[in-house]
N, C-alpha and C. Protein backbone atom coordinates (compact mmCIF):
# COMPACT_ATOMS: atom_id res chain seq x y z
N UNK A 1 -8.32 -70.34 17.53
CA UNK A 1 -9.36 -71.09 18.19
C UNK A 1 -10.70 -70.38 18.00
N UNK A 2 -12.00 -70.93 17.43
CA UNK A 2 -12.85 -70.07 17.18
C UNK A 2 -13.89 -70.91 18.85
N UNK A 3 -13.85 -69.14 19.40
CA UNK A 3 -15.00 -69.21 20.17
C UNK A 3 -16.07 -69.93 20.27
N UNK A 4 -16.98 -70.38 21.34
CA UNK A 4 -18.07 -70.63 21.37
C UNK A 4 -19.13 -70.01 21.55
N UNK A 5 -20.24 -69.69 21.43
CA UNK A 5 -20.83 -68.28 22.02
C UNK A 5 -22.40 -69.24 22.65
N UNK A 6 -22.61 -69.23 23.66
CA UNK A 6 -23.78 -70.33 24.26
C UNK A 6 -25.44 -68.99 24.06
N UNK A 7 -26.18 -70.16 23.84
CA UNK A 7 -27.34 -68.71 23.03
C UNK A 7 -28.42 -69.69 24.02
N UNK A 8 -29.06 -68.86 24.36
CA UNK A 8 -30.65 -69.01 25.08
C UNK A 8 -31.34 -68.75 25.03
N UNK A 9 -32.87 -69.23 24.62
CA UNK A 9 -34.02 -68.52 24.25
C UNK A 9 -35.23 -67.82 25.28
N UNK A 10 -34.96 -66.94 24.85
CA UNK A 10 -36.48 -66.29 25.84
C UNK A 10 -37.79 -67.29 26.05
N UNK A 11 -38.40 -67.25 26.78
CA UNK A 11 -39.30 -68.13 27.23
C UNK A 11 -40.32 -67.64 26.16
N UNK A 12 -40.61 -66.59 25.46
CA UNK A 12 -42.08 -66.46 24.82
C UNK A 12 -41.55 -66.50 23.18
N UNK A 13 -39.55 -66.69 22.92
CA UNK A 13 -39.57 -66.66 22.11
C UNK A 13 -40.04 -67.85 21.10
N UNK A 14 -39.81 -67.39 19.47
CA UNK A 14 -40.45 -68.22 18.37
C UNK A 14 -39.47 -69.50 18.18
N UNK A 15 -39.10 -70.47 18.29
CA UNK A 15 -38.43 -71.56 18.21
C UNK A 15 -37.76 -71.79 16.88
N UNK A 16 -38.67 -71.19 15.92
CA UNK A 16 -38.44 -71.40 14.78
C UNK A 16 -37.52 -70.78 14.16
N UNK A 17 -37.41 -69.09 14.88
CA UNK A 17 -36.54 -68.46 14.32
C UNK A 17 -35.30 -68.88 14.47
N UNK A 18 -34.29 -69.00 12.98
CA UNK A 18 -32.86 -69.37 13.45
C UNK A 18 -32.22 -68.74 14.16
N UNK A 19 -31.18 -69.53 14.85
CA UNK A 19 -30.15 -69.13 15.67
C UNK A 19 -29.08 -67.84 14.81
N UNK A 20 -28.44 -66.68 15.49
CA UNK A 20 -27.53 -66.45 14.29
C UNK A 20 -26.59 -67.32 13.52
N UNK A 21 -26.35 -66.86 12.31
CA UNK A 21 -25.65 -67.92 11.35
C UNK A 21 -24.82 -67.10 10.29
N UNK A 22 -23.42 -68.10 9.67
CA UNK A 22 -22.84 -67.50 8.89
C UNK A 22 -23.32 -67.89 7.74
N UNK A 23 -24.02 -66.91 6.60
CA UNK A 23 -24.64 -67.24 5.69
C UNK A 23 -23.59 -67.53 4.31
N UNK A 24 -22.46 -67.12 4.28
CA UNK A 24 -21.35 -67.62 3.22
C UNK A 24 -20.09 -68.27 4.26
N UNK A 25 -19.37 -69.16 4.02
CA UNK A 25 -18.54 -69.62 4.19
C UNK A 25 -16.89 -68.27 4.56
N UNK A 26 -16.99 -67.42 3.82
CA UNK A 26 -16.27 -66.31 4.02
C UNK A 26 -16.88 -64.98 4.99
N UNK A 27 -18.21 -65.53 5.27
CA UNK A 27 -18.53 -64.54 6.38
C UNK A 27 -18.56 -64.06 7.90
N UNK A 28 -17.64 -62.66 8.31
CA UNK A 28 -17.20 -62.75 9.42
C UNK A 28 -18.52 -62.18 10.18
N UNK A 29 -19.55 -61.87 9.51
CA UNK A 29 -20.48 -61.39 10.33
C UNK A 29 -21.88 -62.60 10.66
N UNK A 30 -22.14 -63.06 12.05
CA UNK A 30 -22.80 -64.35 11.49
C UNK A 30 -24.85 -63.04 11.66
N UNK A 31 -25.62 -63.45 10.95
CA UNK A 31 -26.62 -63.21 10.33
C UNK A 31 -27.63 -62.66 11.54
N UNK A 32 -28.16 -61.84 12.69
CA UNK A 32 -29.34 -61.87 13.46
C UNK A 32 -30.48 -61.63 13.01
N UNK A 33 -31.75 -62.59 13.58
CA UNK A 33 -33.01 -61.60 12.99
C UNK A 33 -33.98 -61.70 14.26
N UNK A 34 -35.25 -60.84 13.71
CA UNK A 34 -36.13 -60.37 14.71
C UNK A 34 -36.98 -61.27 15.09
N UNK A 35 -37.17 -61.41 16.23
CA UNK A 35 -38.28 -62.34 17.09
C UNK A 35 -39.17 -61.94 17.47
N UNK A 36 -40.04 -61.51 16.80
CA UNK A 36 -41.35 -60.84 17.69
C UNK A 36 -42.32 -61.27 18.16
N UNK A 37 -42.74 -60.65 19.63
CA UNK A 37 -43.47 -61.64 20.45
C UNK A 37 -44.96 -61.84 20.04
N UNK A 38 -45.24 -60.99 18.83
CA UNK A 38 -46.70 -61.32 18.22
C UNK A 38 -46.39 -61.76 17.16
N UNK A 39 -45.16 -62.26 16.32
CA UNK A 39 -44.83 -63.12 15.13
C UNK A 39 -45.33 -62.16 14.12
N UNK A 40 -45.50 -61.39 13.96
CA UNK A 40 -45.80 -60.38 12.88
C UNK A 40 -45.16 -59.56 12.48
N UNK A 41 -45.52 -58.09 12.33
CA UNK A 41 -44.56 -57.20 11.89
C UNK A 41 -44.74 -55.71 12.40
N UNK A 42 -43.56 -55.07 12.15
CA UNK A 42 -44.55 -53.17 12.45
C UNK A 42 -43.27 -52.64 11.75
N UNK A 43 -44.08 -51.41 11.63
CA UNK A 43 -43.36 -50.71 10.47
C UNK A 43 -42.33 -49.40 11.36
N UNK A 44 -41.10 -48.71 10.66
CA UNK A 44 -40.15 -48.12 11.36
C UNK A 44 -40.37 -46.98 10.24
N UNK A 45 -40.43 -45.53 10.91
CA UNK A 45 -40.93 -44.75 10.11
C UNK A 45 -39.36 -44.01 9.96
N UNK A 46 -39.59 -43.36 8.63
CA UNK A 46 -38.17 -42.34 8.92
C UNK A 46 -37.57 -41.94 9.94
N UNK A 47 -36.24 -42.10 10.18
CA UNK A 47 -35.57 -41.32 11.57
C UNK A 47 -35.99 -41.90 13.08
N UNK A 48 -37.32 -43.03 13.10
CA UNK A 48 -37.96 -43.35 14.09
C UNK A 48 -36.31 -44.78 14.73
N UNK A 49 -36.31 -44.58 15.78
CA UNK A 49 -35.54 -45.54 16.28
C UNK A 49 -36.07 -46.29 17.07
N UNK A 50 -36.01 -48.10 17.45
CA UNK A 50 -36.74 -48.59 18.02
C UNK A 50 -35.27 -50.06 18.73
N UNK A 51 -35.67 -50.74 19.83
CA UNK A 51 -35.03 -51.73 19.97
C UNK A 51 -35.88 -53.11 19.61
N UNK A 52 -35.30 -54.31 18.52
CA UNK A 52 -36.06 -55.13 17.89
C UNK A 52 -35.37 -56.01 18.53
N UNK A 53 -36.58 -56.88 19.21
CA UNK A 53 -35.96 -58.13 20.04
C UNK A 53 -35.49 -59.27 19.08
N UNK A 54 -34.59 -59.73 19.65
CA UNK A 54 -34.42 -61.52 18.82
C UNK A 54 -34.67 -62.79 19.59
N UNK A 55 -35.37 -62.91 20.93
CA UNK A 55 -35.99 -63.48 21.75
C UNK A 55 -34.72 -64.22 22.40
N UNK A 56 -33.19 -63.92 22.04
CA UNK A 56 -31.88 -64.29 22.72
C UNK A 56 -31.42 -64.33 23.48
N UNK A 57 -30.98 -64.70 24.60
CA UNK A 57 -29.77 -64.24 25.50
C UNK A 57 -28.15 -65.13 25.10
N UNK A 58 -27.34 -64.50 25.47
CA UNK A 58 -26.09 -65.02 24.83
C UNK A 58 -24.94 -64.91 25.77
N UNK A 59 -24.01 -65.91 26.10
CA UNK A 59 -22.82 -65.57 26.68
C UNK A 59 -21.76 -65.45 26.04
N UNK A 60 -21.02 -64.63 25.82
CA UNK A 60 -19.72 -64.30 25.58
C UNK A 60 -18.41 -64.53 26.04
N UNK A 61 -17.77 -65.61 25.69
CA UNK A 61 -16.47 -66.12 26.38
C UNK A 61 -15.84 -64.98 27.27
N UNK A 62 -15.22 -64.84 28.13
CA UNK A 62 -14.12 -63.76 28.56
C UNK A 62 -13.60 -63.41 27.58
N UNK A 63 -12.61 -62.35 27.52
CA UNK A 63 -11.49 -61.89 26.34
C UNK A 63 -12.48 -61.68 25.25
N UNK A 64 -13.64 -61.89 25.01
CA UNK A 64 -14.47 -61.68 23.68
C UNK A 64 -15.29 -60.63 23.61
N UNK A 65 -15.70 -60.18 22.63
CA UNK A 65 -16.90 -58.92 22.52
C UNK A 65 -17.82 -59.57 21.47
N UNK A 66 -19.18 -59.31 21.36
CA UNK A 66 -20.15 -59.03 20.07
C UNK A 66 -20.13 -57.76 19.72
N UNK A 67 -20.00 -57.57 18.58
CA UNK A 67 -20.23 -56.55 18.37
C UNK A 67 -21.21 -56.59 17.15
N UNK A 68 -22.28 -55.87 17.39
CA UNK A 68 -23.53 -55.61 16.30
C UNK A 68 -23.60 -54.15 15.32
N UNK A 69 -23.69 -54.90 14.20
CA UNK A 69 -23.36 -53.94 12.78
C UNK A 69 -24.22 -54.09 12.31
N UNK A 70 -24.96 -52.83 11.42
CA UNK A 70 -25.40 -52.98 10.18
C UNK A 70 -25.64 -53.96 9.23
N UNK A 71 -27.14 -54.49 8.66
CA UNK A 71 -26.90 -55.18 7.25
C UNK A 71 -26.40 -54.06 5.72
N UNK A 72 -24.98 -54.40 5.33
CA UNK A 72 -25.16 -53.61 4.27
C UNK A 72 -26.30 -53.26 3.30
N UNK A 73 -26.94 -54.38 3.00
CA UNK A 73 -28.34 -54.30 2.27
C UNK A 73 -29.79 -53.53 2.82
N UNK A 74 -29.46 -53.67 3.49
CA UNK A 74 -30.78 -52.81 4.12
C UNK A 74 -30.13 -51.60 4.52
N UNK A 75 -28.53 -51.02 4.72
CA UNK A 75 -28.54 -49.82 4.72
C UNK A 75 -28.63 -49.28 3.20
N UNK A 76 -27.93 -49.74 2.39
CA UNK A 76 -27.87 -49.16 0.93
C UNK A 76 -29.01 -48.85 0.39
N UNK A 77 -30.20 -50.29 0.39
CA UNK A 77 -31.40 -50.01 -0.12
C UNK A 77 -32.80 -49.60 0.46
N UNK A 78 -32.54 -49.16 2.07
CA UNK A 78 -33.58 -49.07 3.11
C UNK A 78 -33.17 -47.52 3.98
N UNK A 79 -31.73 -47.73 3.78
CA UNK A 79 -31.30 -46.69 4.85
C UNK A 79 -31.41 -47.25 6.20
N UNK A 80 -31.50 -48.77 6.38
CA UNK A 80 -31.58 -49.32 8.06
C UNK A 80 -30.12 -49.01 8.64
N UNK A 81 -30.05 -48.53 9.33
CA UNK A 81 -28.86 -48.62 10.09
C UNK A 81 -29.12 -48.91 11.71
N UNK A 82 -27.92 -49.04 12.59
CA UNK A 82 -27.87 -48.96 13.64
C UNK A 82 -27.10 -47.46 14.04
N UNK A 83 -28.25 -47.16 15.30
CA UNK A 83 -27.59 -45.79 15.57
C UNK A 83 -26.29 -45.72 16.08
N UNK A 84 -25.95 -46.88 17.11
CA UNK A 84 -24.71 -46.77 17.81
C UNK A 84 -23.86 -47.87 17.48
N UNK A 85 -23.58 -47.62 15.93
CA UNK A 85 -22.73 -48.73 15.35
C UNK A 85 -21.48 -48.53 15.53
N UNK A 86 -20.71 -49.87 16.05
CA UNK A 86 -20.72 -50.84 16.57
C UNK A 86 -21.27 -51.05 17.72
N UNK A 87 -22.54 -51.48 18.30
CA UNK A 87 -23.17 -51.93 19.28
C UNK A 87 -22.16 -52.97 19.80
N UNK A 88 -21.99 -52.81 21.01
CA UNK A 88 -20.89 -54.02 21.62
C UNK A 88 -21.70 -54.90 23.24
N UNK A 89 -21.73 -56.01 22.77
CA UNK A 89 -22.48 -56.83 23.83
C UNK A 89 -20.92 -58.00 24.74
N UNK A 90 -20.85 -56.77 25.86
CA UNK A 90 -19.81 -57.48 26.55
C UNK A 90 -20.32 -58.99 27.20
N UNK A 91 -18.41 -59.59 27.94
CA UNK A 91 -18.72 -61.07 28.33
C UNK A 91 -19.50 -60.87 29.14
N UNK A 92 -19.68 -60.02 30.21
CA UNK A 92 -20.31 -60.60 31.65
C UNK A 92 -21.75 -60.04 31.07
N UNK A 93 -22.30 -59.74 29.94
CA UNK A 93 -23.75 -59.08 29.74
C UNK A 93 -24.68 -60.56 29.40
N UNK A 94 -25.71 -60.35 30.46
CA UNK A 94 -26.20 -61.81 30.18
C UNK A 94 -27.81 -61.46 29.64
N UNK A 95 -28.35 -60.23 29.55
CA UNK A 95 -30.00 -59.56 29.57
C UNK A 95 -30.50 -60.32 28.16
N UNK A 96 -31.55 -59.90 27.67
CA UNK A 96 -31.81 -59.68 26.50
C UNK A 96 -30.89 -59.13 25.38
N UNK A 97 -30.68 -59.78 24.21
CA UNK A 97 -30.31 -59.45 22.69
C UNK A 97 -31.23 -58.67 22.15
N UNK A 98 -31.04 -57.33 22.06
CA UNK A 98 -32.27 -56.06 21.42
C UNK A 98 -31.42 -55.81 20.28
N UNK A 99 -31.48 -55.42 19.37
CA UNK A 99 -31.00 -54.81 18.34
C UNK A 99 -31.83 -53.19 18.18
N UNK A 100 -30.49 -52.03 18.29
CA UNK A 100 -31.29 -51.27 18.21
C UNK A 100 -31.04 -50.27 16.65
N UNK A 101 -32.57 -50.28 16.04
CA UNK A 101 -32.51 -50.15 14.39
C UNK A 101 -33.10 -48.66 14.56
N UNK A 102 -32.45 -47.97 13.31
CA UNK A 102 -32.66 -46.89 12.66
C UNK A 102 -33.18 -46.70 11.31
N UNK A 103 -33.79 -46.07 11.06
CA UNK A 103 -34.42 -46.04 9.83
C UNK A 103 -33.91 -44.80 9.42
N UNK A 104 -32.72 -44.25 8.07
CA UNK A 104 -32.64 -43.21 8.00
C UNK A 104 -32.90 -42.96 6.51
N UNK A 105 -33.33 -43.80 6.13
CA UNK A 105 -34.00 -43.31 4.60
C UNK A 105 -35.55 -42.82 4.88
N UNK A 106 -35.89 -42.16 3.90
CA UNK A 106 -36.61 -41.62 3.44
C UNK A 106 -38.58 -41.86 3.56
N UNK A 107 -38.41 -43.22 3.50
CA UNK A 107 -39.63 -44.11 3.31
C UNK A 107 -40.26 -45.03 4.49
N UNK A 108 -41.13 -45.72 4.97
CA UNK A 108 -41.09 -46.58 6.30
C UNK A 108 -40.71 -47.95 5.88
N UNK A 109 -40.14 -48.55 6.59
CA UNK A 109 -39.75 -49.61 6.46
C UNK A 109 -39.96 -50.91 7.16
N UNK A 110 -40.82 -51.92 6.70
CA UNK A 110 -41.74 -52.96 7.46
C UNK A 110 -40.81 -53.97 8.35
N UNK A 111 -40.39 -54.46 9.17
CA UNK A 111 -39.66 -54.91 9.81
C UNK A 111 -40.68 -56.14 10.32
N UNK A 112 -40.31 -57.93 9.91
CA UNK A 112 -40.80 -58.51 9.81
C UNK A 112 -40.68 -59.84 10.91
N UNK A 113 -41.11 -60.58 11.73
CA UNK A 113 -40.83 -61.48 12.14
C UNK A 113 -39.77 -62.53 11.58
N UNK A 114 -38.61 -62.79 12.08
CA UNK A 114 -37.68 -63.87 11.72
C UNK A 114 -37.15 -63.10 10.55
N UNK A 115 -36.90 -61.74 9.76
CA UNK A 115 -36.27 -61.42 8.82
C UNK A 115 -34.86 -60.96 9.86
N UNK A 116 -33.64 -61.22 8.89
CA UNK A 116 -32.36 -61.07 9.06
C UNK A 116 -32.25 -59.27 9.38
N UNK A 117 -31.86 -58.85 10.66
CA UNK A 117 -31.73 -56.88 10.65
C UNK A 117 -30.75 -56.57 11.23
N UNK A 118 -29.41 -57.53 11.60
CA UNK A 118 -28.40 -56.77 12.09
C UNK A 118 -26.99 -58.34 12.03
N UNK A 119 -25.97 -58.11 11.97
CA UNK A 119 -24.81 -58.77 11.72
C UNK A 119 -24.34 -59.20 12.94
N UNK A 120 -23.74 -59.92 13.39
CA UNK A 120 -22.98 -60.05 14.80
C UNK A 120 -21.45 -60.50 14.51
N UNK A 121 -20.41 -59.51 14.80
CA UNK A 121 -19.41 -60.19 14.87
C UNK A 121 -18.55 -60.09 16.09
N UNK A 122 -17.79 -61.49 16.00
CA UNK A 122 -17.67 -61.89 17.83
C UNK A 122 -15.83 -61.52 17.67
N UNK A 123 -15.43 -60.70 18.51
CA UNK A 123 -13.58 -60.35 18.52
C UNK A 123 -13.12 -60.43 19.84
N UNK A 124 -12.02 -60.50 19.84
CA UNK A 124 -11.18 -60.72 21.07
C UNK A 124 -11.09 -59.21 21.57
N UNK A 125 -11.06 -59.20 22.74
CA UNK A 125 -10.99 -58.03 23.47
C UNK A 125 -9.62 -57.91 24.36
N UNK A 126 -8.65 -56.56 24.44
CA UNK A 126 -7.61 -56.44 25.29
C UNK A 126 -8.02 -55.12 26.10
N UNK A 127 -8.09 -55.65 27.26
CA UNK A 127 -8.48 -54.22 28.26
C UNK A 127 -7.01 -53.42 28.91
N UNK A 128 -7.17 -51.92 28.69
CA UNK A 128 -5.68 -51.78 29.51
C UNK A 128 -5.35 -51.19 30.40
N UNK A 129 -4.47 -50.82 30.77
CA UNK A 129 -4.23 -49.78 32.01
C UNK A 129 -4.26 -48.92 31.95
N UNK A 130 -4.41 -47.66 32.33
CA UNK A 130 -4.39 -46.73 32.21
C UNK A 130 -3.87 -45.64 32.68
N UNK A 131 -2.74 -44.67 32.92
CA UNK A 131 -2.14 -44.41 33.96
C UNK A 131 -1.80 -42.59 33.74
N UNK A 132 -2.04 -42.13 34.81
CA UNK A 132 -1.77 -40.63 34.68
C UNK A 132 -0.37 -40.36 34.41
N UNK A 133 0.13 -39.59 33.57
CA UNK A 133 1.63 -39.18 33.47
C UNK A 133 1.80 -37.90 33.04
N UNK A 134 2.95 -37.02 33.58
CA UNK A 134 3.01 -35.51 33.15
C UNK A 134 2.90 -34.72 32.12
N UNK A 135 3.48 -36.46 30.62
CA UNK A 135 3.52 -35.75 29.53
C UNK A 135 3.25 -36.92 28.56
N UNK A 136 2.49 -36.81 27.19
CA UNK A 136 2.49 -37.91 26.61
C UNK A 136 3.73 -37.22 25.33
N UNK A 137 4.20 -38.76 24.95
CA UNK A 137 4.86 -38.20 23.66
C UNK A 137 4.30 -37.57 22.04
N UNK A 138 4.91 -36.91 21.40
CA UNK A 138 4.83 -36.06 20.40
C UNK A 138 4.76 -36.94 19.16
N UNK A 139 4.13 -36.67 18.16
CA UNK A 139 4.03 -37.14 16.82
C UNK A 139 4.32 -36.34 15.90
N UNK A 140 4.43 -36.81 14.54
CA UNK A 140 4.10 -35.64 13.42
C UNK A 140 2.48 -35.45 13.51
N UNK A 141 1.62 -35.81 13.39
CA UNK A 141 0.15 -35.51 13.33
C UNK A 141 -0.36 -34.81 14.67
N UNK A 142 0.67 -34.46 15.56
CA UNK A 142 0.55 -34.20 16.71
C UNK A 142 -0.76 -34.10 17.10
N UNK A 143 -1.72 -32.50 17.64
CA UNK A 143 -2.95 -32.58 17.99
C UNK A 143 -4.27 -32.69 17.34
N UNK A 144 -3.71 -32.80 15.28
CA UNK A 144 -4.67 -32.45 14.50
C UNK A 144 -5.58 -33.54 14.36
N UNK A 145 -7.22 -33.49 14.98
CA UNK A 145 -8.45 -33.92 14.46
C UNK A 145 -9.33 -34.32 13.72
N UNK A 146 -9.99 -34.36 14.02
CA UNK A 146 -11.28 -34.43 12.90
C UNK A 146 -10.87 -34.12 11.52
N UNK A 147 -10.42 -34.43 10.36
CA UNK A 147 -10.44 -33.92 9.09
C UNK A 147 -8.76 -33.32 8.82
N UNK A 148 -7.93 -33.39 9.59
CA UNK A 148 -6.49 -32.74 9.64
C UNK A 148 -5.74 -33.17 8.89
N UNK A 149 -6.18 -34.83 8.12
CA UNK A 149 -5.19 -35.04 7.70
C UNK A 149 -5.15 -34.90 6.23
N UNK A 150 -6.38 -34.22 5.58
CA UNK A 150 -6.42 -33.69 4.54
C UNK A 150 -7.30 -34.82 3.42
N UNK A 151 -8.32 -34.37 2.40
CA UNK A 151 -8.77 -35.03 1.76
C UNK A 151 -8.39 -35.23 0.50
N UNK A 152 -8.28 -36.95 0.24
CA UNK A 152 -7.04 -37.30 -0.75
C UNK A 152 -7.74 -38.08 -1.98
């Protein structure tokens, strides 16, 4: 059953800008872009981190998450990333849609009214219990970490 996700616009937002969207037929990430409340642009300097509005609010079925990713293209050829990727916009979160962008290349990078800067993909969520117990069970990979399992 594919979700519904109900979207609302900020009162000062641009009308024009599209709604998110799946831009290929095979795409699980549907498309966000920036709404800015002066319709223009500003620039993101190396390493500078900023939150870029999309003038949105959005509800999220129960059982569902957003979760906000990276455009591959603008990380490969910009270095845009998101700092806290996967950004996750739970059901009961009703505020503002911010996207928050990183710039980790090299160069500044102009960030434009209504241009596409972050992915949204919407998943089912299972929350669980959680319960104190004396002992958990044993594995072969038992306590090994970060990097333990050897580079192949």
């Amino acid at each position: 059953m594919r979700p519904e996700i109900n979207v609302v616009r900020e009162d000062w937002a641009d009308p024009d800008v599209a709604l998110p969207s799946y831009e290929t037929l095979g795409a699980a990430g549907a498309d966000i872009r920036a709404n800015l409340p002066d319709r223009g642009q500003f620039v993101l300097q190396p390493m500078e981190r900023r939150v870029v509005p999309t003038g949105l609010r959005v509800e999220i079925p129960a059982g569902f998450e957003a979760q906000i990713r990276p455009r591959s293209g603008l990380a490969l050829k910009h270095g845009i990333s998101l700092p806290n990727t996967p950004g996750t916009i739970d059901s009961d979160y009703r505020g503002p849609l911010g996207v928050l962008l990183i710039n980790l290349g090299t160069q500044p990078y102009v960030i434009s009214h209504g241009e596409r800067i972050a992915q949204m993909i919407v998943a089912p969520v299972v929350q669980a219990d959680f319960t104190l117990v004396d002992a958990i069970g044993d594995t072969a990979r038992g306590a090994g970490g970060f990097g333990s399992t050897g580079k192949r």
